[in-house]
PDB file of N, CA and C in Angstrom:
ATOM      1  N   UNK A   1       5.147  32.289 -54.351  1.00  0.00           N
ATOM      2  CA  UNK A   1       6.022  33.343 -53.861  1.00  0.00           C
ATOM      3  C   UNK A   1       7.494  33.000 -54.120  1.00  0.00           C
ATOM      4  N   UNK A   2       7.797  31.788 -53.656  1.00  0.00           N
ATOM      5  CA  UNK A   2       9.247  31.627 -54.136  1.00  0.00           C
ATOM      6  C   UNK A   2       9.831  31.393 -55.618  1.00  0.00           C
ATOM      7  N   UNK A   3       9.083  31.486 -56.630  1.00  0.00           N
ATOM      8  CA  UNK A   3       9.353  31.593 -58.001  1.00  0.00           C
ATOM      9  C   UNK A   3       9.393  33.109 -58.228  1.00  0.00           C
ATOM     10  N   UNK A   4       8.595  33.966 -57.467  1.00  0.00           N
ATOM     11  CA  UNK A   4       8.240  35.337 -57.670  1.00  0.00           C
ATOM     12  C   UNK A   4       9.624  35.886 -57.058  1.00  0.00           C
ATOM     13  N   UNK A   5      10.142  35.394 -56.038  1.00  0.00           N
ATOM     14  CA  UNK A   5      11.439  35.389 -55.573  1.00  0.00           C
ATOM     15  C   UNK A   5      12.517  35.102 -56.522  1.00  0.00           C
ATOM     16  N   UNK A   6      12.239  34.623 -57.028  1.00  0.00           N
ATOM     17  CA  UNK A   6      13.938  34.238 -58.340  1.00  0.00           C
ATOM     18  C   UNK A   6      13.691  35.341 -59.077  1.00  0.00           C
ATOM     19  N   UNK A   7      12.831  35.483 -59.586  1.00  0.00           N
ATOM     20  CA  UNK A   7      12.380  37.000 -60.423  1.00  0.00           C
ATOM     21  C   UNK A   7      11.968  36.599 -61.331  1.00  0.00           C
ATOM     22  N   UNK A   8      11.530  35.078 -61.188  1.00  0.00           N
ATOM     23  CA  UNK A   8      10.277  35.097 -62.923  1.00  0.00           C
ATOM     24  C   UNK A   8       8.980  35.876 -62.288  1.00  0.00           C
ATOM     25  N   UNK A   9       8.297  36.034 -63.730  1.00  0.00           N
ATOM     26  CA  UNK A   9       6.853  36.803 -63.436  1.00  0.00           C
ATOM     27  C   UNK A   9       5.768  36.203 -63.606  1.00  0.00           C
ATOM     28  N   UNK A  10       5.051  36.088 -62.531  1.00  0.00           N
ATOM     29  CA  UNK A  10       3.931  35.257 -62.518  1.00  0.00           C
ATOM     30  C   UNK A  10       2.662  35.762 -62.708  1.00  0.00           C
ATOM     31  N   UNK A  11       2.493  35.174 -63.814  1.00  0.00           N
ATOM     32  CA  UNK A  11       1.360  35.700 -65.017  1.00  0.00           C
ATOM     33  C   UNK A  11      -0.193  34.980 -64.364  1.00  0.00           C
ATOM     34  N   UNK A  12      -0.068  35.012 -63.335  1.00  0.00           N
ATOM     35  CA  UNK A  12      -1.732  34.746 -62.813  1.00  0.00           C
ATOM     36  C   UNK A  12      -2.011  35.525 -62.254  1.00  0.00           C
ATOM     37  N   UNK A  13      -3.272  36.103 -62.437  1.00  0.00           N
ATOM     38  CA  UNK A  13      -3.777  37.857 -61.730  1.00  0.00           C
ATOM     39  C   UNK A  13      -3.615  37.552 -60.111  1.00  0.00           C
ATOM     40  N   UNK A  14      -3.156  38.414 -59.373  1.00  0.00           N
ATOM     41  CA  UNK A  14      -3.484  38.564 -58.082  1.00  0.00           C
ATOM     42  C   UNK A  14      -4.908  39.516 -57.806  1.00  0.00           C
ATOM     43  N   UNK A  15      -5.234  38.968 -56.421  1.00  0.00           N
ATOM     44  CA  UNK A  15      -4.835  37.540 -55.826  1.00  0.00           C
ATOM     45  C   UNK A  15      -5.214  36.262 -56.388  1.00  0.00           C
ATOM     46  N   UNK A  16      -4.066  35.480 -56.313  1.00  0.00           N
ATOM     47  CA  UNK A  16      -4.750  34.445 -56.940  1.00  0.00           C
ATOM     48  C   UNK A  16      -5.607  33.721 -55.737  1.00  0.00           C
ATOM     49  N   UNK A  17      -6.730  33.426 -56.389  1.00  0.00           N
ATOM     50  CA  UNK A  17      -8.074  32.513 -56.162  1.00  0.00           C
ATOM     51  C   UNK A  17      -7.495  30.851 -56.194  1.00  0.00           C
ATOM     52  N   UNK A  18      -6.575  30.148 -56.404  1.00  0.00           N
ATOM     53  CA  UNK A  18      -6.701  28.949 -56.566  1.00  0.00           C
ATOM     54  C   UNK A  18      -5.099  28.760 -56.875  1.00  0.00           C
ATOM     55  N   UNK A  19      -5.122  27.100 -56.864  1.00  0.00           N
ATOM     56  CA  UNK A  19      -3.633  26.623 -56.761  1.00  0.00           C
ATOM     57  C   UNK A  19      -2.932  27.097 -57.638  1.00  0.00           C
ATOM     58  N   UNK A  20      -3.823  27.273 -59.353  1.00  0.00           N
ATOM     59  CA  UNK A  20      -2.999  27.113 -60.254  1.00  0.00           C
ATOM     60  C   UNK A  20      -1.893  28.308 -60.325  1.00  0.00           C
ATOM     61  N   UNK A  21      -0.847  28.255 -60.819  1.00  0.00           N
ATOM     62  CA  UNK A  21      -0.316  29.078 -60.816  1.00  0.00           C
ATOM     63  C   UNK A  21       0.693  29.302 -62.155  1.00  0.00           C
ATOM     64  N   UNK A  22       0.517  30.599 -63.007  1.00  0.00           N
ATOM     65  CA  UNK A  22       1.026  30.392 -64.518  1.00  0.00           C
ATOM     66  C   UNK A  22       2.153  31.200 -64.090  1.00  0.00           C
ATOM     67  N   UNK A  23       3.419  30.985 -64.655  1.00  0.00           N
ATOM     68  CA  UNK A  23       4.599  31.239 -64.818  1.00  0.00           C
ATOM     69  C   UNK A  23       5.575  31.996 -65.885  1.00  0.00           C
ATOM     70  N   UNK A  24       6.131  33.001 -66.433  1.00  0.00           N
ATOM     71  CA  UNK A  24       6.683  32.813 -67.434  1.00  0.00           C
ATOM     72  C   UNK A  24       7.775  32.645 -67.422  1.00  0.00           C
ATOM     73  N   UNK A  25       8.722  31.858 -68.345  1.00  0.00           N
ATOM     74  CA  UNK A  25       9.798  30.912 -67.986  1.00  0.00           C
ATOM     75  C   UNK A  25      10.984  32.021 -68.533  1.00  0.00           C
ATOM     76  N   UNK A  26      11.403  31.579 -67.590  1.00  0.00           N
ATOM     77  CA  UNK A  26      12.810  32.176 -67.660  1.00  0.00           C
ATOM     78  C   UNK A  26      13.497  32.075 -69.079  1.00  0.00           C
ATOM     79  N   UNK A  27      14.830  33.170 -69.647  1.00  0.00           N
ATOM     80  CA  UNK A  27      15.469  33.423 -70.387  1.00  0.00           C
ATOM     81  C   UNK A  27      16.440  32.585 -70.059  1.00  0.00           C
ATOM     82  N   UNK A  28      17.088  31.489 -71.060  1.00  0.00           N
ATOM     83  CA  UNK A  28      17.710  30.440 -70.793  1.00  0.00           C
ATOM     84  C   UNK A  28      18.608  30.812 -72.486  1.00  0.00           C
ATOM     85  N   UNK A  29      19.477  30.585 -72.170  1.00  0.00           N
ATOM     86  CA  UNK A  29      20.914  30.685 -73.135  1.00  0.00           C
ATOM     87  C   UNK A  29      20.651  29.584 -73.684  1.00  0.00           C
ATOM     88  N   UNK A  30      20.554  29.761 -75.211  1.00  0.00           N
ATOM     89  CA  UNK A  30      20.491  28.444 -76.785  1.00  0.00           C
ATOM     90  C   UNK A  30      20.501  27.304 -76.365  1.00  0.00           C
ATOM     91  N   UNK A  31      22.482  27.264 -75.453  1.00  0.00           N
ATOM     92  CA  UNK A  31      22.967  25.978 -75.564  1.00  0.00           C
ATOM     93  C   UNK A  31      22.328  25.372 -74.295  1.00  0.00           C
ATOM     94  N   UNK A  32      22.086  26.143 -73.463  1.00  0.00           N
ATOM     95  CA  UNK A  32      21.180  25.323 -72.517  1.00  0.00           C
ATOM     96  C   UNK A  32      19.886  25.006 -72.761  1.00  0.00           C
ATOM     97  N   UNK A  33      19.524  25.377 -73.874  1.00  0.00           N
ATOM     98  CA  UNK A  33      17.675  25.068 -74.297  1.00  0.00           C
ATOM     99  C   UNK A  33      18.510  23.586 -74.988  1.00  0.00           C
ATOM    100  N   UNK A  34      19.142  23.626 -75.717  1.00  0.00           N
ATOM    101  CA  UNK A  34      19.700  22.436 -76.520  1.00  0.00           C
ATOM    102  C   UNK A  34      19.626  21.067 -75.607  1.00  0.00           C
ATOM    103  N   UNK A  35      20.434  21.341 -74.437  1.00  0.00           N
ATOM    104  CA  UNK A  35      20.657  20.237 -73.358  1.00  0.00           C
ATOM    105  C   UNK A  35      19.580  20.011 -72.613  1.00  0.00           C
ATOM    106  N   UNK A  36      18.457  21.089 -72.322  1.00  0.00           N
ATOM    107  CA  UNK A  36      17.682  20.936 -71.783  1.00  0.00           C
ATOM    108  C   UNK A  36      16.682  19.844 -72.495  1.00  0.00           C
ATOM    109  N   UNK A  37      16.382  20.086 -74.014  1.00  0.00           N
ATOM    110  CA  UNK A  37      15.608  19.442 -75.016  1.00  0.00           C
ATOM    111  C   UNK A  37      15.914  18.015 -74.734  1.00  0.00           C
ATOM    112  N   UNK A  38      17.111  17.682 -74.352  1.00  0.00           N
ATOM    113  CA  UNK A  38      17.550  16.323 -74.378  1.00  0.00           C
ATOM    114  C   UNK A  38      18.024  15.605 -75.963  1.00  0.00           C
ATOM    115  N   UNK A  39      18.697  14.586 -75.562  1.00  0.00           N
ATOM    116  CA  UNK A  39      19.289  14.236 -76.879  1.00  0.00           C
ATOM    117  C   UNK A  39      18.167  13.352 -77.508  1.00  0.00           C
ATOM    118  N   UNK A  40      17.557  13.092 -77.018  1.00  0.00           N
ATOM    119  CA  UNK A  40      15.888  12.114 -77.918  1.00  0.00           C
ATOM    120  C   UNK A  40      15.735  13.026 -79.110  1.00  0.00           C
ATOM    121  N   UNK A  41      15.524  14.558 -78.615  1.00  0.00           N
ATOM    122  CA  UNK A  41      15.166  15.819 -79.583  1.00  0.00           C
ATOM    123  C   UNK A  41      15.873  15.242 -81.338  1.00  0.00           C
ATOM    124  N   UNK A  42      14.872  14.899 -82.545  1.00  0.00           N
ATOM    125  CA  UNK A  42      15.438  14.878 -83.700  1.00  0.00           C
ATOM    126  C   UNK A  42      15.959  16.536 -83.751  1.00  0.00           C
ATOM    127  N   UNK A  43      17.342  15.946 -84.805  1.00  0.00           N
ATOM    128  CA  UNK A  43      18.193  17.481 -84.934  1.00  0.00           C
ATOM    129  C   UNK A  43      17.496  18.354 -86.028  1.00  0.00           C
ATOM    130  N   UNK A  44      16.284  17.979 -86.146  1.00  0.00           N
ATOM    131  CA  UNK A  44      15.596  18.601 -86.993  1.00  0.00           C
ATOM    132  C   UNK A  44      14.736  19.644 -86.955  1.00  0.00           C
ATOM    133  N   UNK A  45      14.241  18.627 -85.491  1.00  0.00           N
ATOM    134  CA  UNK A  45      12.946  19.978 -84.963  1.00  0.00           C
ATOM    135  C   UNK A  45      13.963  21.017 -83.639  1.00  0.00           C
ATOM    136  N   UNK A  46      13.235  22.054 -84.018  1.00  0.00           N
ATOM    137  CA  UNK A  46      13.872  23.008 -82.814  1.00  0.00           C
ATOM    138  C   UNK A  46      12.011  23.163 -81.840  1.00  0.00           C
ATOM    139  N   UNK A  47      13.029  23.280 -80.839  1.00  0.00           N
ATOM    140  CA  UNK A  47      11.808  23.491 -79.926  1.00  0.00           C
ATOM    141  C   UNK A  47      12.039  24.694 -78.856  1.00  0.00           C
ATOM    142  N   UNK A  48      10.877  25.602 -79.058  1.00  0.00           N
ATOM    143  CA  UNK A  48      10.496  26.584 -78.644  1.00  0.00           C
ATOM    144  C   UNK A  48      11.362  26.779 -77.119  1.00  0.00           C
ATOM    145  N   UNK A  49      11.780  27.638 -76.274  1.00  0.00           N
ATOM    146  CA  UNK A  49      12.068  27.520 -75.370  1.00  0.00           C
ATOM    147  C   UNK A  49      11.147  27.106 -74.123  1.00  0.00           C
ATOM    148  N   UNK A  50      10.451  27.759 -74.391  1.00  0.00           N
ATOM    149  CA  UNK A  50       8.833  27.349 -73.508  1.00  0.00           C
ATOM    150  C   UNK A  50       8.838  25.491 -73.380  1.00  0.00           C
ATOM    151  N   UNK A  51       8.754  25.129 -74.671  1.00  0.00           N
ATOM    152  CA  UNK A  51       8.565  23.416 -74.889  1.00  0.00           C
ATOM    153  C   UNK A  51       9.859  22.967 -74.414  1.00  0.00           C
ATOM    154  N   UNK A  52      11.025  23.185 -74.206  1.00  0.00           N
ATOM    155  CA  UNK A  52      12.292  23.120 -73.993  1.00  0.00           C
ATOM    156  C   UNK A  52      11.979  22.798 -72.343  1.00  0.00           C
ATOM    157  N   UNK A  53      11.935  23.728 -71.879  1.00  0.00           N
ATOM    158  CA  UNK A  53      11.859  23.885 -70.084  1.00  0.00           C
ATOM    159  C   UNK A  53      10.757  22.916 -70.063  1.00  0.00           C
ATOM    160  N   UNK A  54       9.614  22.902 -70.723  1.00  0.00           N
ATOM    161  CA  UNK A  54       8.725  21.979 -70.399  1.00  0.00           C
ATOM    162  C   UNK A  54       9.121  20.404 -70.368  1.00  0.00           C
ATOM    163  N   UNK A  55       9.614  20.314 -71.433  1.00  0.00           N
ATOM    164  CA  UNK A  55       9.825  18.808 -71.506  1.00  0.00           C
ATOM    165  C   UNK A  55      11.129  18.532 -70.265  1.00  0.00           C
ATOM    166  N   UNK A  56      11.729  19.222 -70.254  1.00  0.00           N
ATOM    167  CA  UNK A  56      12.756  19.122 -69.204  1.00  0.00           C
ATOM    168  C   UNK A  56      12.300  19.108 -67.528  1.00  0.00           C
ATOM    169  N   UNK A  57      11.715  19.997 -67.239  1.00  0.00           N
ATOM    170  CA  UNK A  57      10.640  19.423 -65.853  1.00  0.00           C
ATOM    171  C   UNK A  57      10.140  18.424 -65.804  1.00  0.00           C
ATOM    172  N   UNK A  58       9.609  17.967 -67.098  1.00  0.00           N
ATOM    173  CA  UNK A  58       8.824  16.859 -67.577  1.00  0.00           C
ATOM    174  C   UNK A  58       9.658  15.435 -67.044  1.00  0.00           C
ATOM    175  N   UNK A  59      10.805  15.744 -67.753  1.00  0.00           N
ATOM    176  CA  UNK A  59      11.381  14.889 -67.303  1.00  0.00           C
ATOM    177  C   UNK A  59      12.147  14.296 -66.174  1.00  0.00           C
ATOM    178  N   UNK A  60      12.150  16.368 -65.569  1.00  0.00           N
ATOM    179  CA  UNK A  60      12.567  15.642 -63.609  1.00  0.00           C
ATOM    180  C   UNK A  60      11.285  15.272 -62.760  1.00  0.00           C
ATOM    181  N   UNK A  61      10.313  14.817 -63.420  1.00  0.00           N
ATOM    182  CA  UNK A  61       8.994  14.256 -62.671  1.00  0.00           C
ATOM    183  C   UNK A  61       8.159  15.440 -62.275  1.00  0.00           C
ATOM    184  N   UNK A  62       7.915  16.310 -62.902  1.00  0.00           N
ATOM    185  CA  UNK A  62       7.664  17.780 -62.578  1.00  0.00           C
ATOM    186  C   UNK A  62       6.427  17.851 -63.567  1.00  0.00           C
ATOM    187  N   UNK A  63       5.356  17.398 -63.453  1.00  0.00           N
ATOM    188  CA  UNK A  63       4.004  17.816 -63.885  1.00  0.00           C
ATOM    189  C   UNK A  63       3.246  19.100 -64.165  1.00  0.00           C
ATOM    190  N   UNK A  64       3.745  19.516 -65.610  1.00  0.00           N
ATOM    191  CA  UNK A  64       3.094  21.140 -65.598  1.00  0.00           C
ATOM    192  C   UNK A  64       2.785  21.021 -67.284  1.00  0.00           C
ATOM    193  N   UNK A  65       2.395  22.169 -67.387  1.00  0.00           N
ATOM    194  CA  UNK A  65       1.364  22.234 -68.592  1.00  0.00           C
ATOM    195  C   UNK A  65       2.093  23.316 -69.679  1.00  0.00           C
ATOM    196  N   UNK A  66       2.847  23.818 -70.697  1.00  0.00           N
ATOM    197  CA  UNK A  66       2.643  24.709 -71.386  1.00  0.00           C
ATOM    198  C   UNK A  66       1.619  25.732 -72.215  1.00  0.00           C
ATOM    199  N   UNK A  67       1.062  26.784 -71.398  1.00  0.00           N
ATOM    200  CA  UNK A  67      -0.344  27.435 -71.744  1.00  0.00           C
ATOM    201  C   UNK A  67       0.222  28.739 -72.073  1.00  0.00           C
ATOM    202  N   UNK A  68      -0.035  29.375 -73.377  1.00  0.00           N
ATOM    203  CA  UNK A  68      -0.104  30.676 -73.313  1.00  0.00           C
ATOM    204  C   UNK A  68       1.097  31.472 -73.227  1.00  0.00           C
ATOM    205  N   UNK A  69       2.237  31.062 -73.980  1.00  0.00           N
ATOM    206  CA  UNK A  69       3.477  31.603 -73.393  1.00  0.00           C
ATOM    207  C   UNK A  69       3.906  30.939 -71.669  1.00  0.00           C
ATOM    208  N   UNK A  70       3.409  30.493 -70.980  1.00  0.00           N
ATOM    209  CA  UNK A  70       3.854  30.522 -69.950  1.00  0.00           C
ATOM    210  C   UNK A  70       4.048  28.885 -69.401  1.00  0.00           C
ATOM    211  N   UNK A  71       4.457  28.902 -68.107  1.00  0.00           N
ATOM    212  CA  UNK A  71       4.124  27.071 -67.889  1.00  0.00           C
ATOM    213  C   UNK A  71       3.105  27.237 -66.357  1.00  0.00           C
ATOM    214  N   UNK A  72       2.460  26.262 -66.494  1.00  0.00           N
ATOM    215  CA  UNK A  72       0.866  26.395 -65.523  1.00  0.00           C
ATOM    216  C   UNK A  72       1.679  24.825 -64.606  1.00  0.00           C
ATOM    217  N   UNK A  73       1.776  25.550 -63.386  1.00  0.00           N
ATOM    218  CA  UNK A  73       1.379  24.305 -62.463  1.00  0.00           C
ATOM    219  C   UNK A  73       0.345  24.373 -61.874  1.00  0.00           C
ATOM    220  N   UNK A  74      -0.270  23.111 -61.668  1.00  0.00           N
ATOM    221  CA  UNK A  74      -1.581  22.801 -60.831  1.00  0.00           C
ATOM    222  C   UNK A  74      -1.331  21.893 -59.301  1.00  0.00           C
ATOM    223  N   UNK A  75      -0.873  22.721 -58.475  1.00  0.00           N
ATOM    224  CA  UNK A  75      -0.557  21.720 -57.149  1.00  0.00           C
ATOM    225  C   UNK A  75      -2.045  21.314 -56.541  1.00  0.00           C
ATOM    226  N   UNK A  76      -1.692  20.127 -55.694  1.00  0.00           N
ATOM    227  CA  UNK A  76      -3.000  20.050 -55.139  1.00  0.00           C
ATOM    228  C   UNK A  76      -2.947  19.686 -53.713  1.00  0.00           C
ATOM    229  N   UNK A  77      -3.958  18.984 -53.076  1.00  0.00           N
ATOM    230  CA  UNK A  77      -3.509  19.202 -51.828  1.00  0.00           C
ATOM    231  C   UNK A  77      -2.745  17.772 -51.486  1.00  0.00           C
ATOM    232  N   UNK A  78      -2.685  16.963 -51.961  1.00  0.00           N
ATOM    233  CA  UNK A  78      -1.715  15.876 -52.348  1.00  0.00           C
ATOM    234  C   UNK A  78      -0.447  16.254 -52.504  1.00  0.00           C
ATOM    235  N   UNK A  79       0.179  17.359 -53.072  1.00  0.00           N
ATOM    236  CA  UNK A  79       1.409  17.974 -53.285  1.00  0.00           C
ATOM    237  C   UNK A  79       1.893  18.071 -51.843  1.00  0.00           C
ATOM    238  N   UNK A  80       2.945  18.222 -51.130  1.00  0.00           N
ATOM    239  CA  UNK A  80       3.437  18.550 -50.219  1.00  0.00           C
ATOM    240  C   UNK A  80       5.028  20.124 -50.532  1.00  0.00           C
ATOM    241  N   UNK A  81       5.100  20.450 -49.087  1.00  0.00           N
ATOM    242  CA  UNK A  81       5.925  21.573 -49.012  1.00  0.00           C
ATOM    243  C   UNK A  81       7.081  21.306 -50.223  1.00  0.00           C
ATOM    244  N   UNK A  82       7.610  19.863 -49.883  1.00  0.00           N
ATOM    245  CA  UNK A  82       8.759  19.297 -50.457  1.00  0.00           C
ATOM    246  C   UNK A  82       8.900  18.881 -51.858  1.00  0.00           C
ATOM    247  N   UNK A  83       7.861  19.228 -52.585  1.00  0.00           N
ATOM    248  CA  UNK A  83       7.368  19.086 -53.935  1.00  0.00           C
ATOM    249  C   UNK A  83       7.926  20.784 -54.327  1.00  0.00           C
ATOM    250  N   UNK A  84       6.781  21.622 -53.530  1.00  0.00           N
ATOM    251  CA  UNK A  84       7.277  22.622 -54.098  1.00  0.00           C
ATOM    252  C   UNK A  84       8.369  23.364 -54.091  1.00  0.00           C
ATOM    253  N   UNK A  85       9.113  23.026 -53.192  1.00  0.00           N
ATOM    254  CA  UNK A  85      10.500  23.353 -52.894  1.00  0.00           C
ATOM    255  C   UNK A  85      11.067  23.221 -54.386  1.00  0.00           C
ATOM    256  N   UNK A  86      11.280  21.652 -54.829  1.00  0.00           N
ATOM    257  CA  UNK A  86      11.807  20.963 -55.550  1.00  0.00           C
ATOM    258  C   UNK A  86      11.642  21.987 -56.937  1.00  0.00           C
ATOM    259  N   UNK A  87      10.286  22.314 -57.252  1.00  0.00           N
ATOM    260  CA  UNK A  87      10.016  22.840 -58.187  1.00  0.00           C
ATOM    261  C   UNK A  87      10.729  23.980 -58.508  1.00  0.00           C
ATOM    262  N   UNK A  88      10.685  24.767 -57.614  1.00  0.00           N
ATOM    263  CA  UNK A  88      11.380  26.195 -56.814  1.00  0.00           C
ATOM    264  C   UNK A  88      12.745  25.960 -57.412  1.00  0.00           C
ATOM    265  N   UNK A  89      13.715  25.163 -56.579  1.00  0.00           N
ATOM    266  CA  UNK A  89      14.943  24.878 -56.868  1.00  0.00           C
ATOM    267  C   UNK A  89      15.162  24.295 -58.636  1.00  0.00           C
ATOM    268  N   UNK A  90      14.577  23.888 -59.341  1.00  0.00           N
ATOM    269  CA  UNK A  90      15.100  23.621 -60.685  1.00  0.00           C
ATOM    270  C   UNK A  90      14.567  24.303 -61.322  1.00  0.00           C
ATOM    271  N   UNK A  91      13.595  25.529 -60.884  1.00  0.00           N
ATOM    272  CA  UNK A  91      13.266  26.627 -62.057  1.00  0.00           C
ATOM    273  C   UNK A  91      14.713  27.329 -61.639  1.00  0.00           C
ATOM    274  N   UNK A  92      15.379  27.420 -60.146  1.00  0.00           N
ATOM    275  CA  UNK A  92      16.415  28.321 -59.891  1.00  0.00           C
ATOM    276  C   UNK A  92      17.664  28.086 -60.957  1.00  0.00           C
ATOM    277  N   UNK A  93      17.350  26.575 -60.808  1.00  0.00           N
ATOM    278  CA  UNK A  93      19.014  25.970 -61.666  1.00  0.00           C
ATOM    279  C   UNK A  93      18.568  26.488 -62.949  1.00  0.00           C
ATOM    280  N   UNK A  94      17.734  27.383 -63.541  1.00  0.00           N
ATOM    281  CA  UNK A  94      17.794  27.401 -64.628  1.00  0.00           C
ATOM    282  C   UNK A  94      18.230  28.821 -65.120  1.00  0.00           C
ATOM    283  N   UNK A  95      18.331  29.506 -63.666  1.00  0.00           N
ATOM    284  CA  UNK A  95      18.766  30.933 -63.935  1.00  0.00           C
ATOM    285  C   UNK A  95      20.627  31.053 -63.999  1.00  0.00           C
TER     286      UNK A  95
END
């Protein structure tokens, strides 16, 4: 709900049946896909925006999957409130 709240669209049929939950990622401006990619990125390959946000969660310790156009988290019951908050808040920073 609180991603559905920023106004991305969440591409898992309602109701959803289960944790997973697919996402489609927000519209993010070039130069922020650039910074997001990180400077590891060879200046060679460009990477998709999708792979962009991914690797960048990736790298704030943020465990999710790129499926289908979209990004799939799988919380579990190990996850706590404060996980998903977290998640919540750096899909926000990306708007």
């Amino acid at each position: 709900d609180g991603l559905e709240r920023l106004g991305l669209i969440i591409a898992t049929p309602r109701p959803i049946r289960s944790g997973i939950v697919a996402v489609t990622p927000p519209v993010v401006d070039s130069d922020r896909l650039k910074a997001l990619a990180g400077s590891n990125s060879p200046s060679n390959v460009r990477l998709s925006p999708l792979a962009a946000i991914h690797r960048w969660l990736e790298s704030e310790g943020v465990v999710c999957s790129p499926r289908e156009g979209a990004l799939r988290f799988s919380p579990h019951f190990y996850n706590d409130d404060r996980e998903v908050d977290r998640v919540i808040d750096l899909m926000a920073s990306l708007l």
